[in-house]
PDB file of N, CA and C in Angstrom:
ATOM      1  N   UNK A   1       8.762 -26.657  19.062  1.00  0.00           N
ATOM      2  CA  UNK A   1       8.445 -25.252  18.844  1.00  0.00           C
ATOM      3  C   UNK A   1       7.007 -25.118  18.359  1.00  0.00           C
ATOM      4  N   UNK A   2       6.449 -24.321  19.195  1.00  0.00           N
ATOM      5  CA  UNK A   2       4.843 -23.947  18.460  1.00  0.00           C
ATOM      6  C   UNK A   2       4.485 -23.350  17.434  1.00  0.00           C
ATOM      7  N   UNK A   3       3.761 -23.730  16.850  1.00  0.00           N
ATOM      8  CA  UNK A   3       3.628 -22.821  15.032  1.00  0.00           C
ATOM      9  C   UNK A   3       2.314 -21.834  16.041  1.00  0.00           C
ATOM     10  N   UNK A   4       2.528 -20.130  15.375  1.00  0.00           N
ATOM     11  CA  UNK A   4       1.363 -19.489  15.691  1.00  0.00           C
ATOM     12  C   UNK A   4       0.004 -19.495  15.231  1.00  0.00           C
ATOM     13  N   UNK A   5      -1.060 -19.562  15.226  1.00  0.00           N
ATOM     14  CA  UNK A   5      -1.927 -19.992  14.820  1.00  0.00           C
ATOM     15  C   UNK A   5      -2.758 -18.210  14.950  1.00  0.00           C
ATOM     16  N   UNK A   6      -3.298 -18.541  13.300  1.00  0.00           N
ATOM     17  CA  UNK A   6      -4.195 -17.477  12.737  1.00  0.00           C
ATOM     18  C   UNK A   6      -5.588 -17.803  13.144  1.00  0.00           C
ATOM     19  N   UNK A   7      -6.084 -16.661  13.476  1.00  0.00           N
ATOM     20  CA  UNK A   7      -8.066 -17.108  13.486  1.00  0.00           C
ATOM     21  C   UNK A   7      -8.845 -16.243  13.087  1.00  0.00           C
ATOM     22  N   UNK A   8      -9.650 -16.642  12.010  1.00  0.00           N
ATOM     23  CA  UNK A   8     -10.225 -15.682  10.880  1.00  0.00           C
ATOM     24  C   UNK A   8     -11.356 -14.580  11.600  1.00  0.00           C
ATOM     25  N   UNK A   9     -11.912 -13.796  11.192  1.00  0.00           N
ATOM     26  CA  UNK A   9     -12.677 -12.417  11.500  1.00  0.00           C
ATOM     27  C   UNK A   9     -14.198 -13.395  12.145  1.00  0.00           C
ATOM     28  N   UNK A  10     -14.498 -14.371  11.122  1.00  0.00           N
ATOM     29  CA  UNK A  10     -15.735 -15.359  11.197  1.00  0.00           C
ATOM     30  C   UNK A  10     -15.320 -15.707  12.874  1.00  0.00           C
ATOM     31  N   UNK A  11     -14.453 -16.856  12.720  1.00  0.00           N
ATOM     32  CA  UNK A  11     -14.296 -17.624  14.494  1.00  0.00           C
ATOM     33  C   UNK A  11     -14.256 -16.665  15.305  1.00  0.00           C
ATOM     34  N   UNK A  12     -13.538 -15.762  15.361  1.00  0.00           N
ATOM     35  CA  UNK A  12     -13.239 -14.845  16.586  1.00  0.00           C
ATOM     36  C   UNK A  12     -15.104 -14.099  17.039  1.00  0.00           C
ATOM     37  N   UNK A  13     -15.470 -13.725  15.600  1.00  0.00           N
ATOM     38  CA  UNK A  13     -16.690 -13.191  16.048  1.00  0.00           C
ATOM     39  C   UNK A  13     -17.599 -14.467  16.644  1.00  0.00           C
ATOM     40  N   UNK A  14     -17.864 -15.556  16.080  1.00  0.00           N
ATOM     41  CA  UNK A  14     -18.893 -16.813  16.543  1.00  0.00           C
ATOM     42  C   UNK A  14     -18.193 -16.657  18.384  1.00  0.00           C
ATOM     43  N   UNK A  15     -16.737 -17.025  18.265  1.00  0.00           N
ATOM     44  CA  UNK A  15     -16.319 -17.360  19.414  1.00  0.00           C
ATOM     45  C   UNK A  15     -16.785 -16.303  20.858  1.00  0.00           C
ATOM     46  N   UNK A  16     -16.716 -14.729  20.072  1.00  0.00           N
ATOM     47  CA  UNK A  16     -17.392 -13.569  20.843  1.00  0.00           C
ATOM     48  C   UNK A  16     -18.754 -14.226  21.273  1.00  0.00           C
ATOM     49  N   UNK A  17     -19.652 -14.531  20.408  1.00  0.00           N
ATOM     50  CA  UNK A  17     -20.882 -14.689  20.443  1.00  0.00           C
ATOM     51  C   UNK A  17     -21.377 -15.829  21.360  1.00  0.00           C
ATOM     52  N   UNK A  18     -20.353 -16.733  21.199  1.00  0.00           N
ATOM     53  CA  UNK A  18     -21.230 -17.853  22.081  1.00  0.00           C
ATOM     54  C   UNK A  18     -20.692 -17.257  23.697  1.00  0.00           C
ATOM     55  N   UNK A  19     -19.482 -16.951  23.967  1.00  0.00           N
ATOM     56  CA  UNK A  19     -19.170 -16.467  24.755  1.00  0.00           C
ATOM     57  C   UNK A  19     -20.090 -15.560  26.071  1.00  0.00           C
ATOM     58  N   UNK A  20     -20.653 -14.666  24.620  1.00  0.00           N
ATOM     59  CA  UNK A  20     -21.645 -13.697  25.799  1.00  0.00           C
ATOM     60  C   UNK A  20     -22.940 -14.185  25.791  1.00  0.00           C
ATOM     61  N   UNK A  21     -23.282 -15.161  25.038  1.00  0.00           N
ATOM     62  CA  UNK A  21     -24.555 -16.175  25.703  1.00  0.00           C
ATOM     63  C   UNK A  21     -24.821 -17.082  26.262  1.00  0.00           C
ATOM     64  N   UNK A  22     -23.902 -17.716  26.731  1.00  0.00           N
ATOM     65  CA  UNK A  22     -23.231 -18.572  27.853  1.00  0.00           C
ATOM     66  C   UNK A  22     -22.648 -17.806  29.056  1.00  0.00           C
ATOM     67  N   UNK A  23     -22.706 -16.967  28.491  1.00  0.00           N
ATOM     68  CA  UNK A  23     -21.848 -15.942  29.852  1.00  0.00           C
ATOM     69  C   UNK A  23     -20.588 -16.605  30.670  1.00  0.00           C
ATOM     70  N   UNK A  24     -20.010 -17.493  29.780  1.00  0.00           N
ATOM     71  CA  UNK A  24     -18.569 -18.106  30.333  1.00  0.00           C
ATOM     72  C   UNK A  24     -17.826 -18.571  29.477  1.00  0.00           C
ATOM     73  N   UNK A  25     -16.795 -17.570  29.316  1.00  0.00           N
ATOM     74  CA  UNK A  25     -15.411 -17.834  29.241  1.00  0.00           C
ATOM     75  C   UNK A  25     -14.821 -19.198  28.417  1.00  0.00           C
ATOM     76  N   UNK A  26     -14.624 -19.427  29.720  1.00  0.00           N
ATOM     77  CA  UNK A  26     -13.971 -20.513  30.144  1.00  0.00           C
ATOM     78  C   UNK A  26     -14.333 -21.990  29.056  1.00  0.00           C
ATOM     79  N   UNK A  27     -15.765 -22.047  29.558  1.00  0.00           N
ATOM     80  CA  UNK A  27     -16.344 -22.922  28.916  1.00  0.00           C
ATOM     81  C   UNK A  27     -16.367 -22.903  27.428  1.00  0.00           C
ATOM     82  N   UNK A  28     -16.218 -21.825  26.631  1.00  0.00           N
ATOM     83  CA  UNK A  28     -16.133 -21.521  25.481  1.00  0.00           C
ATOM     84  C   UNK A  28     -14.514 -21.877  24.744  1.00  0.00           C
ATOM     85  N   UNK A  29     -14.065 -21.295  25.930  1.00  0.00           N
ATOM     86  CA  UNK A  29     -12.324 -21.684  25.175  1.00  0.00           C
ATOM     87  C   UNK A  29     -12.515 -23.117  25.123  1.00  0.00           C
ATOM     88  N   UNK A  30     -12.522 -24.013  26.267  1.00  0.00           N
ATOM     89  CA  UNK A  30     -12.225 -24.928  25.992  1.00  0.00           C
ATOM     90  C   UNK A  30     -12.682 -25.617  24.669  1.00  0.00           C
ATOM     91  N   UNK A  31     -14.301 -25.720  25.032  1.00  0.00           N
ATOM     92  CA  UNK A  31     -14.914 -25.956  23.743  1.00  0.00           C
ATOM     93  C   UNK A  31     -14.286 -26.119  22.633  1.00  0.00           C
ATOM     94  N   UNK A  32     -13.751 -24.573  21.781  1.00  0.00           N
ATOM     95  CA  UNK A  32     -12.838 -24.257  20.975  1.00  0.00           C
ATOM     96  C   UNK A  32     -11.561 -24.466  20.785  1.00  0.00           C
ATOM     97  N   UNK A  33     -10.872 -24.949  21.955  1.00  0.00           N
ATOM     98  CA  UNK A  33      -9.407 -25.002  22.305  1.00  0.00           C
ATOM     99  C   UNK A  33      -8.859 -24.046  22.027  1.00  0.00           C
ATOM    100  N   UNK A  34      -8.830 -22.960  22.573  1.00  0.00           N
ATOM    101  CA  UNK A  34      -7.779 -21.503  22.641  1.00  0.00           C
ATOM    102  C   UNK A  34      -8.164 -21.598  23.969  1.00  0.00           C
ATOM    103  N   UNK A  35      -6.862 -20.333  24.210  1.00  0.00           N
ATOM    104  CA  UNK A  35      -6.950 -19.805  25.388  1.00  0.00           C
ATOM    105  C   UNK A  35      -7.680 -18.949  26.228  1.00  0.00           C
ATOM    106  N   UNK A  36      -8.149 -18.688  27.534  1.00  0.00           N
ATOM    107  CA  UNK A  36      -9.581 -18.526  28.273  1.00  0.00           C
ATOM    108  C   UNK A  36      -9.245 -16.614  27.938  1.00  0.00           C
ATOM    109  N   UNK A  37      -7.469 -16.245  28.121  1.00  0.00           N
ATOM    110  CA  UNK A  37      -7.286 -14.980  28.342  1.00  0.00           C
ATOM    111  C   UNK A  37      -7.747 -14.124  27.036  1.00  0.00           C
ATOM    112  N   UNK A  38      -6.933 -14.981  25.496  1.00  0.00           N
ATOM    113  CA  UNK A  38      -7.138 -15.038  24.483  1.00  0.00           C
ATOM    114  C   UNK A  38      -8.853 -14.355  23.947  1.00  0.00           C
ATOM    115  N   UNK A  39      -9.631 -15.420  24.461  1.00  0.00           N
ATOM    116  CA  UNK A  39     -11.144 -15.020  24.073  1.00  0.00           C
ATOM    117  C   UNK A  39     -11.953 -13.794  25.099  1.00  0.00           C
ATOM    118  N   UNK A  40     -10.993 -13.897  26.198  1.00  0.00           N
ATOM    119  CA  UNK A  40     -11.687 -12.550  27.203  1.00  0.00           C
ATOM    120  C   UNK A  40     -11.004 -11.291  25.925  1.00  0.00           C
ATOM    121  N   UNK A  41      -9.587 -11.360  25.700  1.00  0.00           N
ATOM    122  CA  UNK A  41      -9.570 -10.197  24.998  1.00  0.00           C
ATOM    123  C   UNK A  41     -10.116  -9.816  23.636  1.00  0.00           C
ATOM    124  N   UNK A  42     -10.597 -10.622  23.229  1.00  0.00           N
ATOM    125  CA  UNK A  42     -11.552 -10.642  21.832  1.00  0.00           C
ATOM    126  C   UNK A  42     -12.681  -9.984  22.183  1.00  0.00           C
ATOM    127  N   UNK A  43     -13.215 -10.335  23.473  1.00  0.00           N
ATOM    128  CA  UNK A  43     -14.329  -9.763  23.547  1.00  0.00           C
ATOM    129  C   UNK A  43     -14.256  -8.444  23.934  1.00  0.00           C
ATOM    130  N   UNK A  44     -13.064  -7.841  24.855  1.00  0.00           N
ATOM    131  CA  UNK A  44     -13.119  -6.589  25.344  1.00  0.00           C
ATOM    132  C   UNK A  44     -12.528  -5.857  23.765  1.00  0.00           C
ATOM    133  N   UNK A  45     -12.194  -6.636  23.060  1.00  0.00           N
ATOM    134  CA  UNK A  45     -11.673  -5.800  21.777  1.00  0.00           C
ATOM    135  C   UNK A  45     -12.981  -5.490  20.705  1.00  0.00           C
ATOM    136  N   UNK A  46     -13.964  -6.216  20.659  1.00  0.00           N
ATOM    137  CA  UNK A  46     -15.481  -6.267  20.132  1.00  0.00           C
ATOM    138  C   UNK A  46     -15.698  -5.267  20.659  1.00  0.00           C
ATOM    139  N   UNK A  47     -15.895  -5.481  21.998  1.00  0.00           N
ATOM    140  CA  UNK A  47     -16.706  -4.044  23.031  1.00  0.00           C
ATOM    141  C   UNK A  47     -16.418  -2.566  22.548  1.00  0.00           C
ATOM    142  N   UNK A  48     -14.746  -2.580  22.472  1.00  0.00           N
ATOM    143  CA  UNK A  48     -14.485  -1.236  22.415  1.00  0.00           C
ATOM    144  C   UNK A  48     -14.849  -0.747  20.634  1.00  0.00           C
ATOM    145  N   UNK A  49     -14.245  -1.762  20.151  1.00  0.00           N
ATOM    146  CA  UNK A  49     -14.122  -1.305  18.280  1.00  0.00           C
ATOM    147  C   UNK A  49     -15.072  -1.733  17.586  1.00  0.00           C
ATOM    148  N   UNK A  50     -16.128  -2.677  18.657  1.00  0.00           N
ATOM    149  CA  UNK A  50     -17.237  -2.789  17.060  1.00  0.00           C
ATOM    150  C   UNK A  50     -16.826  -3.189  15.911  1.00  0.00           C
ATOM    151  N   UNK A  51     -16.819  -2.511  14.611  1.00  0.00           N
ATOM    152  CA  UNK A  51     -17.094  -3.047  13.603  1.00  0.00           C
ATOM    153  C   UNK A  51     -15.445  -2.954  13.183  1.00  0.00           C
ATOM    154  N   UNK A  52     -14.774  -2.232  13.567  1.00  0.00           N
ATOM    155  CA  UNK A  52     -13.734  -2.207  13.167  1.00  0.00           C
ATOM    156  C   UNK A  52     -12.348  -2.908  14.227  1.00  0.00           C
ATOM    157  N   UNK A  53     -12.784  -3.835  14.716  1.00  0.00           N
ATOM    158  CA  UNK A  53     -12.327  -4.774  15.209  1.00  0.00           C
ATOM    159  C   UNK A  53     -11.818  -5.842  14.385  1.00  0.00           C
ATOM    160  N   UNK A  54     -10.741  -6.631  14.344  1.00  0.00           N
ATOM    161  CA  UNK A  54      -9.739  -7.600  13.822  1.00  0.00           C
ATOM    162  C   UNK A  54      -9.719  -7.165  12.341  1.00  0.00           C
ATOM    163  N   UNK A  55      -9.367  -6.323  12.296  1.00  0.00           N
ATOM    164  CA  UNK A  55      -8.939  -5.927  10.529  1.00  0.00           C
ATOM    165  C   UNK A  55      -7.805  -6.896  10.189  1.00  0.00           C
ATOM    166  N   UNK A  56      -6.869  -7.713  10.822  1.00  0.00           N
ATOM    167  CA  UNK A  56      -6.412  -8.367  10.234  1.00  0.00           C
ATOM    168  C   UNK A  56      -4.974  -9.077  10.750  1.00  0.00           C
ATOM    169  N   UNK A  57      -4.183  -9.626  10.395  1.00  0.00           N
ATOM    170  CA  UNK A  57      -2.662  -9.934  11.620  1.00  0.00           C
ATOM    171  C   UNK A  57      -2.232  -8.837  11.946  1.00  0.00           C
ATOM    172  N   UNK A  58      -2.369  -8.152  13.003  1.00  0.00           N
ATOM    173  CA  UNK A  58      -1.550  -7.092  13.176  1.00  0.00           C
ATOM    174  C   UNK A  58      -0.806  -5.652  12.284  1.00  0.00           C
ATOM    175  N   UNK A  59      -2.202  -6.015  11.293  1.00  0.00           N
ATOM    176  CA  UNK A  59      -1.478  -4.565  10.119  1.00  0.00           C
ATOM    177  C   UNK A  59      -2.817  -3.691  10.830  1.00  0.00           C
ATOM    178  N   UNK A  60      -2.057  -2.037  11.049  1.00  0.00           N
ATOM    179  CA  UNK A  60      -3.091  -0.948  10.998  1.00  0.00           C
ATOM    180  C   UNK A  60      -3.259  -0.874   9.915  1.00  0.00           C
ATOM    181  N   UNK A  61      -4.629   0.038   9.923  1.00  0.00           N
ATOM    182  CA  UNK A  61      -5.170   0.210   8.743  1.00  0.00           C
ATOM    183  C   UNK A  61      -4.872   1.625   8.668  1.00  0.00           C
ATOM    184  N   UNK A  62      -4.530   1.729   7.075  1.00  0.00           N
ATOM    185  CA  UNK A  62      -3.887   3.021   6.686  1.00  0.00           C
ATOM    186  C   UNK A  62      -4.685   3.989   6.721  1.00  0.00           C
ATOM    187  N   UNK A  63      -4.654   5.633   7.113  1.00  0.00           N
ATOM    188  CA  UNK A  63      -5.277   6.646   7.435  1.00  0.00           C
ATOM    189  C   UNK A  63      -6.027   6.943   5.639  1.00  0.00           C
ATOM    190  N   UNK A  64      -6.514   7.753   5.385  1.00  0.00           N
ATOM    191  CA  UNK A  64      -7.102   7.711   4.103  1.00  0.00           C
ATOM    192  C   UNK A  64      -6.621   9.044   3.851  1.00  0.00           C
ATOM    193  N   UNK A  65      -6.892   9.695   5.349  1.00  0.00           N
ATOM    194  CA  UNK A  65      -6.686  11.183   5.041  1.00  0.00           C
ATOM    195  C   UNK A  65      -5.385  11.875   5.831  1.00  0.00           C
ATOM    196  N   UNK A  66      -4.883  12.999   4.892  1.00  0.00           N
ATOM    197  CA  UNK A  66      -3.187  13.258   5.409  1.00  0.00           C
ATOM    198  C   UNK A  66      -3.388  13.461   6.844  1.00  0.00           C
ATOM    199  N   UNK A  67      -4.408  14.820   6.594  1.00  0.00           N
ATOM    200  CA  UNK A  67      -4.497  15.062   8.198  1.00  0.00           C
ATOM    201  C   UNK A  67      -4.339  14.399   9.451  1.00  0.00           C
ATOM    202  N   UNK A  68      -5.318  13.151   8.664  1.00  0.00           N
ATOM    203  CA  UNK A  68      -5.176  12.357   9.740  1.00  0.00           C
ATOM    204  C   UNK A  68      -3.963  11.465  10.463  1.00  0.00           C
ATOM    205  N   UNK A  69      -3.499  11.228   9.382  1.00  0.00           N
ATOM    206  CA  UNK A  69      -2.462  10.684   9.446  1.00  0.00           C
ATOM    207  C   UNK A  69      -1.089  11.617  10.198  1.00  0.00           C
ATOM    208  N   UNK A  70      -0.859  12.681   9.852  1.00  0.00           N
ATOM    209  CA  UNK A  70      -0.424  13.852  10.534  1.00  0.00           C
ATOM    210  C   UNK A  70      -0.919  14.124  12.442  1.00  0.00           C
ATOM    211  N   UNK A  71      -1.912  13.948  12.321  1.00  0.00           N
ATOM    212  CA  UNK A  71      -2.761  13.684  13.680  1.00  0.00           C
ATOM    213  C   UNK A  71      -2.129  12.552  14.249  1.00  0.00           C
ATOM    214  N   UNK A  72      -2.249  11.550  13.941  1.00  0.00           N
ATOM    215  CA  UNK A  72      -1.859  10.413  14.911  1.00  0.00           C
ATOM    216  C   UNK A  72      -0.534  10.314  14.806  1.00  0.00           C
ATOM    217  N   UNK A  73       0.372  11.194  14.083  1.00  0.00           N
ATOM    218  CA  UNK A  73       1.601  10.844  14.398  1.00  0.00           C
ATOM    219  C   UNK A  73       2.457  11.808  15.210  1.00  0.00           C
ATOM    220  N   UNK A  74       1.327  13.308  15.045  1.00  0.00           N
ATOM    221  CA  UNK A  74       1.358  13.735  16.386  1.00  0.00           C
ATOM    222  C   UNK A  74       1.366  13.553  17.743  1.00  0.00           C
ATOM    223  N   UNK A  75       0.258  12.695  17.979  1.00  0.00           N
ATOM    224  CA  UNK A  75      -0.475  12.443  18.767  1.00  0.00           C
ATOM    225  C   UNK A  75       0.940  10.893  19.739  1.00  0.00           C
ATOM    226  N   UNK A  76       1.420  10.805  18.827  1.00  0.00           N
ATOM    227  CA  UNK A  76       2.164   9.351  19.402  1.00  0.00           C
ATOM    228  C   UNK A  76       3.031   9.921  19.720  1.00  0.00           C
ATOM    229  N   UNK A  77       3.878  11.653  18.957  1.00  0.00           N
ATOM    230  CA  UNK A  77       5.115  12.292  19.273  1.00  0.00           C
ATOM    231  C   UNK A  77       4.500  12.828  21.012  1.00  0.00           C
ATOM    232  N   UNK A  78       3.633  13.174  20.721  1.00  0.00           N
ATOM    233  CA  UNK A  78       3.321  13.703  22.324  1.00  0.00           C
ATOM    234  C   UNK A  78       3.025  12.920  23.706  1.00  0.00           C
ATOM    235  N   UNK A  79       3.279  11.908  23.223  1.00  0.00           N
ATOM    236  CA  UNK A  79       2.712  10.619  24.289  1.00  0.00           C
ATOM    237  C   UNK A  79       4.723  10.033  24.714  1.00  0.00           C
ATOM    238  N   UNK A  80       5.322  10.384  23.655  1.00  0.00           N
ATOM    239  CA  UNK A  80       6.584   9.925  23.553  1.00  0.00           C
ATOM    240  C   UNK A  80       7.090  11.161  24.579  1.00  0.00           C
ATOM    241  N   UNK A  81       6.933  12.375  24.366  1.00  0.00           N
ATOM    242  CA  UNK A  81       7.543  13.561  24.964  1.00  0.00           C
ATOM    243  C   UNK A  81       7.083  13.389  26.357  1.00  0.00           C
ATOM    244  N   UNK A  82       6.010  13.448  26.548  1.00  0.00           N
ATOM    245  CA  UNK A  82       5.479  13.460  27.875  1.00  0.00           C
ATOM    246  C   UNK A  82       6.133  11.990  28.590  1.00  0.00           C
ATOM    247  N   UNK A  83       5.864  11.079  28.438  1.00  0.00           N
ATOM    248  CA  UNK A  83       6.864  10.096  28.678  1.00  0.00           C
ATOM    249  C   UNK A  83       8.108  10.868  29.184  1.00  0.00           C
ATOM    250  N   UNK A  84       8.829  11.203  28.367  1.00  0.00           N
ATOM    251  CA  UNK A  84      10.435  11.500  28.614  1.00  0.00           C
ATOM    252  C   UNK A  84      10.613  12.530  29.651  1.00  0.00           C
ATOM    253  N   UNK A  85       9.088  13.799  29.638  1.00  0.00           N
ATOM    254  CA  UNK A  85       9.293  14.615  30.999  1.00  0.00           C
ATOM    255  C   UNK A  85       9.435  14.113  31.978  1.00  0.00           C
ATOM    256  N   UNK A  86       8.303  12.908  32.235  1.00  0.00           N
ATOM    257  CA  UNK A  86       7.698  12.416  33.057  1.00  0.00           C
ATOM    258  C   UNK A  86       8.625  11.790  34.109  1.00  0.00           C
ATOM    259  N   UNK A  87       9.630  11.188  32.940  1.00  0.00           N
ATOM    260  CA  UNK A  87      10.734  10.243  33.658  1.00  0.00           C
ATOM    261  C   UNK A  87      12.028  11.106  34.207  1.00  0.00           C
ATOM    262  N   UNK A  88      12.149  12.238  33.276  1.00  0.00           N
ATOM    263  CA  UNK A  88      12.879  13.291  34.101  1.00  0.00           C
ATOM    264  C   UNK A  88      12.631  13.828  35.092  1.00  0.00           C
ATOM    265  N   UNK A  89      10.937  14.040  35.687  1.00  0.00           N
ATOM    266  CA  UNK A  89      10.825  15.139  36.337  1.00  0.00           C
ATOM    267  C   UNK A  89      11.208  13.745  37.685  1.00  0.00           C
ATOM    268  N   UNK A  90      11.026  12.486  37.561  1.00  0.00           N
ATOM    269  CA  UNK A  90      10.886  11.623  38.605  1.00  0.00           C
ATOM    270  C   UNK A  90      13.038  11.652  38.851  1.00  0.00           C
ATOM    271  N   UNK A  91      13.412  11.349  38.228  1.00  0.00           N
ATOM    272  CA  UNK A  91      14.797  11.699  38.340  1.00  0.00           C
ATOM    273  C   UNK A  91      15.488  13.226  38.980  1.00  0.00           C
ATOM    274  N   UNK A  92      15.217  13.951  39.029  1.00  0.00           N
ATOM    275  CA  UNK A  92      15.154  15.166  39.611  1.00  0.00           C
ATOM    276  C   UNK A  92      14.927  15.019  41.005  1.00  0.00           C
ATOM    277  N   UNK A  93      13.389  14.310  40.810  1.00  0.00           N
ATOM    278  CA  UNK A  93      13.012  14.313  42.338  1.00  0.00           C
ATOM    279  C   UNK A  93      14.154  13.801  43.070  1.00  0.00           C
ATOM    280  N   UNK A  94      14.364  12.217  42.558  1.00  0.00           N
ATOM    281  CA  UNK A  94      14.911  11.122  43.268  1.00  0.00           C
ATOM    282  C   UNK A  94      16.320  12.072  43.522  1.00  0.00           C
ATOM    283  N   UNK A  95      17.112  13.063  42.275  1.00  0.00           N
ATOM    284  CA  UNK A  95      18.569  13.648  42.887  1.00  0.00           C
ATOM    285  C   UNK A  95      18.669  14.113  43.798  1.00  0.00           C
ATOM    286  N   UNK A  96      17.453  15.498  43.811  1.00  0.00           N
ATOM    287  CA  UNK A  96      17.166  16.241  44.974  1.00  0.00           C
ATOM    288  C   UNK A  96      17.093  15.851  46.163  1.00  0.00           C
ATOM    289  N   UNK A  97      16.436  14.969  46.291  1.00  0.00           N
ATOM    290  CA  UNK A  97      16.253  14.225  47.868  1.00  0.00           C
ATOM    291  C   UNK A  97      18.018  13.551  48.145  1.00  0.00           C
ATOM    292  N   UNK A  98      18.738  13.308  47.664  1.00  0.00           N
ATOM    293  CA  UNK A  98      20.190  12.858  47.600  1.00  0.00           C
ATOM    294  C   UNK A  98      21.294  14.114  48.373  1.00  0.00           C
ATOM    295  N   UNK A  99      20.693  14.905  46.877  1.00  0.00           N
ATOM    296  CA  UNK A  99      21.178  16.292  47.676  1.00  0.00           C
ATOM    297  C   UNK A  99      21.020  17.194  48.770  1.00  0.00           C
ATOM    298  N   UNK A 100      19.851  17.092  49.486  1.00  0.00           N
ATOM    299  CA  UNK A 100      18.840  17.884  50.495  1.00  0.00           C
ATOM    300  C   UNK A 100      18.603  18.953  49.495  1.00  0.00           C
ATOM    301  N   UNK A 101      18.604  19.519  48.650  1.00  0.00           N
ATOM    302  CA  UNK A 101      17.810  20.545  47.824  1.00  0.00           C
ATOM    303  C   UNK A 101      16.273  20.321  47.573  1.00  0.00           C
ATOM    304  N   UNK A 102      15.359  20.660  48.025  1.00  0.00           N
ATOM    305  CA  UNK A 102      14.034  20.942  47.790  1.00  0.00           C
ATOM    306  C   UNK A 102      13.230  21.378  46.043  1.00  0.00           C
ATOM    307  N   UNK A 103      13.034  20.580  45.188  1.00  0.00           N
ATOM    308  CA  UNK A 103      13.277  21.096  44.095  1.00  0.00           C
ATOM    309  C   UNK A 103      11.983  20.738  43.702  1.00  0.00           C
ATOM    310  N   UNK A 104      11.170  21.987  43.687  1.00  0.00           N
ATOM    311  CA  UNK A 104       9.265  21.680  43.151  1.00  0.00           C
ATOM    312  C   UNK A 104       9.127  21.890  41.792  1.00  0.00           C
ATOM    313  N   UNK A 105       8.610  20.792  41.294  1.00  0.00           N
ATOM    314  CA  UNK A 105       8.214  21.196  39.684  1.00  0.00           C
ATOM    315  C   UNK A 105       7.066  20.934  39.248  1.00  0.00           C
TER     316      UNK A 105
END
């Protein structure tokens, strides 16, 4: 059984770094021994978040402000809802065509 292995804010960033001055991958994982997919997504995760990239094992970081916090949990209820139309309105379709009823939504 494999033990998971942690990699601190330091490696991941060096590992970013040599990465995009070598301009390969590949050559870098090995180097390091991780995986090639592993360090591509480190880097597209640098790209997007900058500074607030690898805060830590998998904990978000807590909102400071209610609002905000109110906001994104909005924001996840509406991603959840739309989801659930989404999959209804495709079920509908799929009945309708079963039935010959024509049913536009």
């Amino acid at each position: 059984m494999k033990t998971k292995k942690y990699y601190s804010k330091d490696f991941k960033l060096q590992a970013i770094s040599m990465a995009e001055e070598r301009e390969n991958v590949s050559e870098v994982s090995r180097e390091l021994d991780i995986r090639s997919d592993m360090l591509r997504r480190w880097v597209k995760e640098y790209r997007i978040k900058k500074v607030e990239a690898f805060k830590g094992p998998g904990h978000l970081s807590k909102p400071k402000d209610k609002k905000l916090s109110e906001l994104q949990s909005l924001k996840k209820e509406l991603r959840e809802v739309t989801l659930e139309r989404d999959i209804l309105k495709k079920a509908v379709h799929i009945f309708s065509k079963s039935d010959g009823i024509n049913s536009d939504l």
